[in-house]
Protein backbone atom coordinates (compact mmCIF):
# COMPACT_ATOMS: atom_id res chain seq x y z
CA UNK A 1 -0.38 -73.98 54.72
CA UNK A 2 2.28 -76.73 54.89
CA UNK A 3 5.91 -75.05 53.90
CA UNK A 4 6.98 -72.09 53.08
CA UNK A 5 9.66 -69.45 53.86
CA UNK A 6 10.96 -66.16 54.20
CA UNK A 7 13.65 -64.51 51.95
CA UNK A 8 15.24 -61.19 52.49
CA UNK A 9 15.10 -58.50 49.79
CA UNK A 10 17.39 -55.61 49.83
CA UNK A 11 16.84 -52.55 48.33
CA UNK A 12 17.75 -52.59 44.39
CA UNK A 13 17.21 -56.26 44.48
CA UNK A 14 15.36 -57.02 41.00
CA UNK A 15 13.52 -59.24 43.62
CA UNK A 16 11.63 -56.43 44.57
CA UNK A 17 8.99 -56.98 41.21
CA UNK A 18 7.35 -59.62 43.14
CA UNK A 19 7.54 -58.02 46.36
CA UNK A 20 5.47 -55.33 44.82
CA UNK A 21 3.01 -58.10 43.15
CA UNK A 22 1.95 -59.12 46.25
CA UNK A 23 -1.04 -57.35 46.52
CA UNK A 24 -1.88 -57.77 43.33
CA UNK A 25 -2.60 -61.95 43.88
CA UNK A 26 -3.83 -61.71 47.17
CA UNK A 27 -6.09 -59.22 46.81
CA UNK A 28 -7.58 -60.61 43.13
CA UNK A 29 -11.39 -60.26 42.62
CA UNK A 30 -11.87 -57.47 45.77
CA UNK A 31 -14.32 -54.87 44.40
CA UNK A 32 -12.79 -52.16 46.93
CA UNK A 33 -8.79 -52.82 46.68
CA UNK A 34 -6.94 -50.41 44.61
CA UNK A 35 -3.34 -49.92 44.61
CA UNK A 36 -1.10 -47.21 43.72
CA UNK A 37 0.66 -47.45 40.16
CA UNK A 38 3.37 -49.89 40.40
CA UNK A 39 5.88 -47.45 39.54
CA UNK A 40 5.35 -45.45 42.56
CA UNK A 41 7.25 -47.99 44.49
CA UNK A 42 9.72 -48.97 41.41
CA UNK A 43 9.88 -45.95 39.75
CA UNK A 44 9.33 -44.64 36.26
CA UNK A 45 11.55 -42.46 33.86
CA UNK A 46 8.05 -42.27 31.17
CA UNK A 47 5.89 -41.15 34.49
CA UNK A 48 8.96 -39.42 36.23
CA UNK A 49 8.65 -41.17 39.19
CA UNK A 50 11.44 -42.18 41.10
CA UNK A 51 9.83 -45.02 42.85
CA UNK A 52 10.00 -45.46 46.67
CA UNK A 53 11.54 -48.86 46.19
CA UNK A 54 14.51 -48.05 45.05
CA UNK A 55 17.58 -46.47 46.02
CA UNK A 56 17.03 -42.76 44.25
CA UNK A 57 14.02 -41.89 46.06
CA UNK A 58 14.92 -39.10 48.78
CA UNK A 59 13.76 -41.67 51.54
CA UNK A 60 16.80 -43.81 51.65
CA UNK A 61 18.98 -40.47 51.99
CA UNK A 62 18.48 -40.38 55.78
CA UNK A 63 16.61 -44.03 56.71
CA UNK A 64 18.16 -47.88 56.80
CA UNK A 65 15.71 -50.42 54.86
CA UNK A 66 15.18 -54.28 54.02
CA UNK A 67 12.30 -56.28 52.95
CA UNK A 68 10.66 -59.88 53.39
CA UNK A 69 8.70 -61.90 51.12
CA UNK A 70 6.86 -65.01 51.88
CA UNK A 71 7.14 -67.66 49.48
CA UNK A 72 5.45 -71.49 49.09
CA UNK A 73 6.62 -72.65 45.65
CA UNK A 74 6.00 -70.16 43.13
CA UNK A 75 3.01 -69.04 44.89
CA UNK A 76 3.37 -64.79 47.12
CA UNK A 77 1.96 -65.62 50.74
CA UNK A 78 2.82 -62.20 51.69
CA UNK A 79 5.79 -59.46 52.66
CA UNK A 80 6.77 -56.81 55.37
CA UNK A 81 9.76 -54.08 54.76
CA UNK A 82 11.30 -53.24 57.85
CA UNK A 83 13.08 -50.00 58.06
CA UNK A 84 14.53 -47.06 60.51
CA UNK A 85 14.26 -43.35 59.39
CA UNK A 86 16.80 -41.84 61.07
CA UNK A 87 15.51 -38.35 60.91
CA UNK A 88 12.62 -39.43 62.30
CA UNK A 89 14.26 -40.78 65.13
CA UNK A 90 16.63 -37.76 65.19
CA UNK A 91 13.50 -35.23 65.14
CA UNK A 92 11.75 -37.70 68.34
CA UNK A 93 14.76 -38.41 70.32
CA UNK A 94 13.50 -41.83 70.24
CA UNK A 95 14.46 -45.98 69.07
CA UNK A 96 11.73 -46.13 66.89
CA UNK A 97 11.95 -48.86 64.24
CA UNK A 98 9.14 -49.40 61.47
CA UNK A 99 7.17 -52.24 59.33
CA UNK A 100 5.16 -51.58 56.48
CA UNK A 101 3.94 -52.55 53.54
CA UNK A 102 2.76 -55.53 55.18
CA UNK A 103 0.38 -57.84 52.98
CA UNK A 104 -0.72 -61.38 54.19
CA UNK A 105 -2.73 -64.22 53.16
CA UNK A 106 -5.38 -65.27 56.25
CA UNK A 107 -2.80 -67.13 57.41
CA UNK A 108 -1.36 -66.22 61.20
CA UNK A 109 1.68 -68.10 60.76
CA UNK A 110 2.90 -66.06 58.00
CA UNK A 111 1.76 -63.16 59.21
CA UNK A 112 4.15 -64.23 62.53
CA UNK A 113 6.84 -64.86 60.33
CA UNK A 114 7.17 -61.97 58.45
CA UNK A 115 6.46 -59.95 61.84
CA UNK A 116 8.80 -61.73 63.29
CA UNK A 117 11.63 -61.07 60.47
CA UNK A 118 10.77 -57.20 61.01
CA UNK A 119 10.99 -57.28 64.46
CA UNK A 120 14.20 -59.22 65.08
CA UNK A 121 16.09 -56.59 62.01
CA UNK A 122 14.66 -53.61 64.21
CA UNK A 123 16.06 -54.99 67.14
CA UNK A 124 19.19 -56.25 65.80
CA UNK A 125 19.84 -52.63 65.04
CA UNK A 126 19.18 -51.39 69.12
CA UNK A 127 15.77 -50.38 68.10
CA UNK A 128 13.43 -50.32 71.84
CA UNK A 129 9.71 -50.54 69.86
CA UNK A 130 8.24 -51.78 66.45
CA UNK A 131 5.64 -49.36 64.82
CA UNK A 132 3.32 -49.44 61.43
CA UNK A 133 1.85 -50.32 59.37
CA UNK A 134 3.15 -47.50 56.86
CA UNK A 135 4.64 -47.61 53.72
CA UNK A 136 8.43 -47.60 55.04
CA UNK A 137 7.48 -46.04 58.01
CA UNK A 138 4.97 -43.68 59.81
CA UNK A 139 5.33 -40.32 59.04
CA UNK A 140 2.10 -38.36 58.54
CA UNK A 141 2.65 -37.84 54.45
CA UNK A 142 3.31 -41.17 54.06
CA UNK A 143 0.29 -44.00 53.15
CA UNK A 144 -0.49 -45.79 56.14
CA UNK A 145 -2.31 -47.52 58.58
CA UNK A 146 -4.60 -50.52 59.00
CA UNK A 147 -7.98 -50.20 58.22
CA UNK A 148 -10.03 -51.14 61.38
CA UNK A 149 -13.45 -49.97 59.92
CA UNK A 150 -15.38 -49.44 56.80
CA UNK A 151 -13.98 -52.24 55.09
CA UNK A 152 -17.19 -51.90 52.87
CA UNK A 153 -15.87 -48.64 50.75
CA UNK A 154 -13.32 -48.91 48.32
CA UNK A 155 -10.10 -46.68 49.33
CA UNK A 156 -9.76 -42.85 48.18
CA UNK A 157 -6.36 -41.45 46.61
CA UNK A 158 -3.29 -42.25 48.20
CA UNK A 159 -5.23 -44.24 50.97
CA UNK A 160 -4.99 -48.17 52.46
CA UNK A 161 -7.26 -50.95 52.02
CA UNK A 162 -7.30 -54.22 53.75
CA UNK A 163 -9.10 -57.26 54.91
CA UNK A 164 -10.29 -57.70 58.47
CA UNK A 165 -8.30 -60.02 59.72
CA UNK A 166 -5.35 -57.91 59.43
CA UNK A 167 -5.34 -55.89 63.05
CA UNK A 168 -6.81 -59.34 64.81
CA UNK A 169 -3.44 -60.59 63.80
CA UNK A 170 -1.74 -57.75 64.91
CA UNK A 171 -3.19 -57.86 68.81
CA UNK A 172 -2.60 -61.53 68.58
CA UNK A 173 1.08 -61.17 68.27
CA UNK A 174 1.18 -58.56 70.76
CA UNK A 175 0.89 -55.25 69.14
CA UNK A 176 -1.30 -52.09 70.95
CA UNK A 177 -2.81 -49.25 69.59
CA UNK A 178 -0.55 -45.88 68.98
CA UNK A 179 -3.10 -43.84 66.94
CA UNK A 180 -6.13 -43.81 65.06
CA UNK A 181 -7.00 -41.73 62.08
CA UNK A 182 -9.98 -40.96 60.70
CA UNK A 183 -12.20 -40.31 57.50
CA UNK A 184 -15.36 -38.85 57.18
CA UNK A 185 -17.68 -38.39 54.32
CA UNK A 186 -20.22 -36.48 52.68
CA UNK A 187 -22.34 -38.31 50.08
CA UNK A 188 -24.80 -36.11 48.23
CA UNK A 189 -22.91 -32.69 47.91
CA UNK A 190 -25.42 -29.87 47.37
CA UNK A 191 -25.17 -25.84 47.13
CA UNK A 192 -27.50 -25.45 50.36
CA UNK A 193 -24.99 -27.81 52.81
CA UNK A 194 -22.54 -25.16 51.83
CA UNK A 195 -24.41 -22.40 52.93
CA UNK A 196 -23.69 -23.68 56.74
CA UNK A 197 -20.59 -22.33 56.85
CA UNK A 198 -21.22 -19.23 54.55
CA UNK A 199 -22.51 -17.19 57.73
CA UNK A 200 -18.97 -18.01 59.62
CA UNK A 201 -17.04 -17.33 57.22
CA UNK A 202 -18.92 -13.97 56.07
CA UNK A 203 -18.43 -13.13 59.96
CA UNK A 204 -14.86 -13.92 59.81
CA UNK A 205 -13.73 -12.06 56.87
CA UNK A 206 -15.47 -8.55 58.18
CA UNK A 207 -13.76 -9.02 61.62
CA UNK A 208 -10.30 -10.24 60.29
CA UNK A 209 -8.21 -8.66 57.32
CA UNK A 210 -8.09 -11.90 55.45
CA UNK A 211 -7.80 -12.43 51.37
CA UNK A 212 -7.87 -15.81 50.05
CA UNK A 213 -7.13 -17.00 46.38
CA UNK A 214 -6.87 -20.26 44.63
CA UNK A 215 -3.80 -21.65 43.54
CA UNK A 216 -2.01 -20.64 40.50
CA UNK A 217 -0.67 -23.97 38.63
CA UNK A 218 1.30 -21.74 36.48
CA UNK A 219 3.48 -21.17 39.30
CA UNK A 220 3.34 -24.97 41.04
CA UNK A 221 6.74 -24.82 42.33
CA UNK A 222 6.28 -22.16 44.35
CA UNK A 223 2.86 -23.13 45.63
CA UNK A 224 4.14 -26.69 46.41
CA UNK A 225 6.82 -24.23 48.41
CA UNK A 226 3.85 -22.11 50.26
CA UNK A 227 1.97 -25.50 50.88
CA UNK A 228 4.75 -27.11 52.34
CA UNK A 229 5.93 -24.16 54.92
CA UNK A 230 2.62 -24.30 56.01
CA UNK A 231 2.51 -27.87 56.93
CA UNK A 232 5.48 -27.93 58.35
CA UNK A 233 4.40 -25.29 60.92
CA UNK A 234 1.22 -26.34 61.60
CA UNK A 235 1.87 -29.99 62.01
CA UNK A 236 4.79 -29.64 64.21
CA UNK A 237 3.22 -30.91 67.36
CA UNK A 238 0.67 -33.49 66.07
CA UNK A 239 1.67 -37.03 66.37
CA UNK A 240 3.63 -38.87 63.51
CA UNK A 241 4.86 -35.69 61.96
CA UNK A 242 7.76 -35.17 60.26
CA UNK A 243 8.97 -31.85 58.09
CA UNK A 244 9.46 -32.69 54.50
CA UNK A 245 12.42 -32.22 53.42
CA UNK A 246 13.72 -30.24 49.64
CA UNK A 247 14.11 -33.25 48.07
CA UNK A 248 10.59 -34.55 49.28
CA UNK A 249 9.13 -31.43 48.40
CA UNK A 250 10.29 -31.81 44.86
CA UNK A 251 9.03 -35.26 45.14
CA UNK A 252 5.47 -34.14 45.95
CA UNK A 253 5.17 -31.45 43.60
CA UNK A 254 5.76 -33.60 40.29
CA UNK A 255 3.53 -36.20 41.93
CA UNK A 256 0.98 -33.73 42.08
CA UNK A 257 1.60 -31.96 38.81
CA UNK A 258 -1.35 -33.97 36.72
CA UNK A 259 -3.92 -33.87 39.46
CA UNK A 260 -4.29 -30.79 41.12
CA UNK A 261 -7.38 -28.17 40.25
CA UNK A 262 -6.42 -25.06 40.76
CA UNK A 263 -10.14 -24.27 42.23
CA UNK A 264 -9.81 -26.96 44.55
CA UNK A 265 -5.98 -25.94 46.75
CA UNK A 266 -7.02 -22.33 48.25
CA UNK A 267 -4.99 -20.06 50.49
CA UNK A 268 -5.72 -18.05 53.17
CA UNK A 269 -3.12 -14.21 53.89
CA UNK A 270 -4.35 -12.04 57.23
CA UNK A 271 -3.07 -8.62 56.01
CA UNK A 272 -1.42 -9.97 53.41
CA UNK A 273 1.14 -12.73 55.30
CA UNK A 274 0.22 -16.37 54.73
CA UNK A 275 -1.74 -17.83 57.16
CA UNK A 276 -3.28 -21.53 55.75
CA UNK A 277 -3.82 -23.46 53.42
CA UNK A 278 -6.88 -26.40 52.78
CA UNK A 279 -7.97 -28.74 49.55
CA UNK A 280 -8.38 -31.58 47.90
CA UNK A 281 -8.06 -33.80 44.86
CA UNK A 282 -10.19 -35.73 42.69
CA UNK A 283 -10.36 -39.38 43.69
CA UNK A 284 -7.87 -40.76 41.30
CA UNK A 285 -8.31 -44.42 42.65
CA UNK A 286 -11.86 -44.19 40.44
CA UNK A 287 -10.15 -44.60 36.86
CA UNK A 288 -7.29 -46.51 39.08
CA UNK A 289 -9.29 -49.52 39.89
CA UNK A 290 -8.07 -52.88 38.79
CA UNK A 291 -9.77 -54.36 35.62
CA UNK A 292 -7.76 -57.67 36.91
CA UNK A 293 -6.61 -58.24 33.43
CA UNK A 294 -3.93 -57.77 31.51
CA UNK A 295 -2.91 -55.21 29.69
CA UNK A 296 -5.74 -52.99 31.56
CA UNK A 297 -4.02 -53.07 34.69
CA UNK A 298 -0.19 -52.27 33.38
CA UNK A 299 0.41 -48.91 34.59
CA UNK A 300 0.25 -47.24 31.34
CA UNK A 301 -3.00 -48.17 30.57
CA UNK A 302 -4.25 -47.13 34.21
CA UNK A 303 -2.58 -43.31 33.45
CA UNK A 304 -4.43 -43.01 30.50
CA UNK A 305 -7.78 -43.73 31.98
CA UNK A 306 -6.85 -41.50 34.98
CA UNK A 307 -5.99 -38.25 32.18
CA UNK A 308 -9.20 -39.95 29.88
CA UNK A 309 -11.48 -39.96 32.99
CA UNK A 310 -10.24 -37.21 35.70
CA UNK A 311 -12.65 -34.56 34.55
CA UNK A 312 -15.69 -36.29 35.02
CA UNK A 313 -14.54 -38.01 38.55
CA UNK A 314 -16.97 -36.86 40.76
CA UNK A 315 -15.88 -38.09 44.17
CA UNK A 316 -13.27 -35.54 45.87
CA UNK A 317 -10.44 -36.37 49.00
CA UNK A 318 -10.16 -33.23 51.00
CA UNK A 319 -6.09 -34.06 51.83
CA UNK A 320 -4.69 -30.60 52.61
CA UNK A 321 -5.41 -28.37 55.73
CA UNK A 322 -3.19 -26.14 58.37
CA UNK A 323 -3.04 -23.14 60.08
CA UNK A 324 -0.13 -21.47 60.88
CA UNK A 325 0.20 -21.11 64.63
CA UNK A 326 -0.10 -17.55 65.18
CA UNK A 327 -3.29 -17.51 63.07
CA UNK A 328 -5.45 -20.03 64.58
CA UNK A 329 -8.67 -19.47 66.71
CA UNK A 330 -9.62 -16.88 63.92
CA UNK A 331 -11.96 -18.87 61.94
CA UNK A 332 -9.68 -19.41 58.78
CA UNK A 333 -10.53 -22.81 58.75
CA UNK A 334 -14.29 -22.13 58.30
CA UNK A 335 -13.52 -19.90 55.40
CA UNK A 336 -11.27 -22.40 53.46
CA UNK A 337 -13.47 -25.49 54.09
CA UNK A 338 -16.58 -23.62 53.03
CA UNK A 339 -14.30 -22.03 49.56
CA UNK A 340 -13.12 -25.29 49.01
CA UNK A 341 -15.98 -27.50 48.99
CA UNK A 342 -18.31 -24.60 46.93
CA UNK A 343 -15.76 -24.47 44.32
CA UNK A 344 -15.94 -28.41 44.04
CA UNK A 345 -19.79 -28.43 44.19
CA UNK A 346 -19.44 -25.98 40.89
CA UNK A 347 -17.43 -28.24 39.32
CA UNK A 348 -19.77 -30.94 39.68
CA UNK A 349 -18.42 -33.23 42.44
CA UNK A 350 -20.73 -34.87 44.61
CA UNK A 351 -19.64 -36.88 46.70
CA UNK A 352 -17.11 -35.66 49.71
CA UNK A 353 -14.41 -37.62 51.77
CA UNK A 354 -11.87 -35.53 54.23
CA UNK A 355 -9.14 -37.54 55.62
CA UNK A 356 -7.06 -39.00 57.01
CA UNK A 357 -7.62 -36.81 60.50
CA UNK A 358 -5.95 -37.86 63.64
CA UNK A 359 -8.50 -39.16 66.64
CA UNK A 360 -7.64 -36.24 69.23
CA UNK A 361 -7.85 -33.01 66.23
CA UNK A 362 -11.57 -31.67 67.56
CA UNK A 363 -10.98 -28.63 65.91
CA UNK A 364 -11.22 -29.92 62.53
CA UNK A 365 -13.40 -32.97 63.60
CA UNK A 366 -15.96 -30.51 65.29
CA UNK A 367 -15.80 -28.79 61.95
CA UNK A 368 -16.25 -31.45 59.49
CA UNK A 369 -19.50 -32.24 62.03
CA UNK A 370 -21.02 -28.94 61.61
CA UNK A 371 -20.80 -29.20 58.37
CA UNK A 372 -22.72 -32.60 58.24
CA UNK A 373 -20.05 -35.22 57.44
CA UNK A 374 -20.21 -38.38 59.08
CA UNK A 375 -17.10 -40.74 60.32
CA UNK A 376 -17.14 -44.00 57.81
CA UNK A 377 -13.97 -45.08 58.14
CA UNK A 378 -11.23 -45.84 60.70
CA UNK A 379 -7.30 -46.76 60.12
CA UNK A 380 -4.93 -47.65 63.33
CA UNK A 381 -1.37 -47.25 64.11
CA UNK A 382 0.18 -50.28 66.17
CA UNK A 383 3.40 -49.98 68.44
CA UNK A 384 5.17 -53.37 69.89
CA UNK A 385 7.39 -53.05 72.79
CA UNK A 386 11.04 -54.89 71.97
């Protein structure tokens, strides 16, 4: 590489387009890359999506937020956003600030200089340590992470995908490992795997008082509601989390609108109070897939495959799971998983990924095991002391 430079991008720049194509050029011709629709980051009034990139989305209500793009010419080398969620900082007591949606070409002195522009904002701003990838930052609903393993498999809904090189740059300008997340998969779905946990969770349901029924799209709103007051309870001491606010909540629920099967999202009521929820979606990224040519890949053309193709996806992203605290160590989780992944066998999925789990959960790891799923893919958090 012989010139190029660094340009700053604020939010509502118009700028922001090619900040968002990024991707798109350097990762041309990879049979596993798939991105999210472009209007999840610059919004949509046809999809009704906001867009995180812009300055309606219920992120920027509480967080600080630039962006950096490489240039050389005409030609994207790459881009970082650097940002500070106050809330999150607020909720941690802590200087925290974030990169993300970092993209480079195998270049080390780009990467440097667009971790570089991150880290100098952050620190301009009193901020004591640098942490991401994420999208803007690191909070567990939020896409994030770099891949460290299983660079062979294409990414599932709402999940990263990058090359290798990415965390060797990373260590090489200084960062350490925060946290690791994992996936694990299950490849040939059949009726007898689920019959593993149908003995537990027979036991459990004759010893406990508990009821469990799917959810009722009719009523999405309030579901959405249910699903998010048990997150935010049962998350509230893992790592990275952070409750989602109204405005987030409303955010998630249209996002989720299309997707969900009602068969799929089951919760769990211990004498009739709500105690968990678990489930999963089909693998959107399937129909999602670039066809790296135009106009297949405008995002149009991509929702119409997904709402062509969606019934006949057979891969499924098990993406929703908690506990309440006072109802844990009862077995719930045995019940849901099994209900879950029976009611996806019967609607002919196959093919099983649950993610993205944090390193140190053995509760659901040992039960993901048991049930026969094996870890294929790993995706790290990095912190940099300022």
């Amino acid at each position: 590489m012989t010139e190029f430079f660094i340009e700053e991008i604020p939010l509502g720049d118009g700028r922001l387009r090619d900040f968002v194509e990024v991707p798109w050029r350097l990762y041309r011709g990879d049979p596993s890359w798939t991105p999210p629709l472009r209007a999840d980051y610059l919004g949509s009034r046809l999809l009704g999506l906001p867009g995180l990139l812009t300055p309606h989305h219920p992120y920027h209500l509480h967080a600080e937020v630039t962006h950096f793009l490489a240039r050389s010419g005409s030609a994207l080398l790459g881009r970082i956003s650097a940002a500070i969620n106050r809330r999150f900082n607020d909720y941690y007591h802590s200087e925290i600030g974030f990169f993300g949606l970092f993209e480079t070409l195998e270049d080390f002195k780009v990467a440097s200089a667009l971790l570089d522009a991150a880290r100098n904002w952050v620190t301009e701003r009193g901020m004591k340590v640098l942490r991401g990838p994420g999208e803007y930052s690191n909070a567990t609903h939020e896409r994030q992470g770099i891949l460290i393993s299983g660079f062979e498999h294409p990414p599932t809904v709402e999940l990263t995908h990058n090359p290798p090189y990415y965390s060797e740059f990373l260590e090489r300008y200084g960062f350490h490992k925060a946290k690791d997340y994992h996936a694990y998969v299950g490849e040939k779905l059949r009726s007898e795997d689920a019959s593993r946990l149908a003995r537990i969770a027979d036991h459990v349901r004759t010893r406990y008082s508990i009821t469990t029924r799917m959810a009722d799209l009719k009523r999405l709103d309030e579901e959405i509601q249910l699903l998010v007051k048990i997150y935010n309870e049962a998350w509230a001491n893992n790592w990275g989390f952070l409750p989602l606010t109204d405005a987030e909540t409303h955010a998630l629920a249209e996002s989720l609108r299309p997707v969900l099967v009602p068969q799929l999202l089951r919760f769990a009521f211990v004498n009739g109070e709500l105690a968990a929820v678990a489930g999963g979606i089909p693998d959107l990224y399937v129909p999602l897939r670039p066809r790296w040519r135009w106009p297949l890949d405008t995002d149009l053309v991509r929702m119409v495959r997904v709402l062509l193709q969606r019934r006949r996806i057979r891969r499924l992203r098990g993406m929703f799971f908690g506990i309440r605290p006072a109802f844990r160590q009862m077995g719930i989780d045995a019940i849901l998983f099994h209900e879950v992944v029976t009611a996806g066998i019967r609607l002919g999925y196959t093919w099983l990924e649950t993610s993205m789990m944090l390193e140190d959960n053995d509760a659901i790891i040992r039960l993901v095991e048991a049930f026969g799923l094996r870890r294929y893919k790993t995706w790290r958090i990095y912190d940099l002391d300022l």
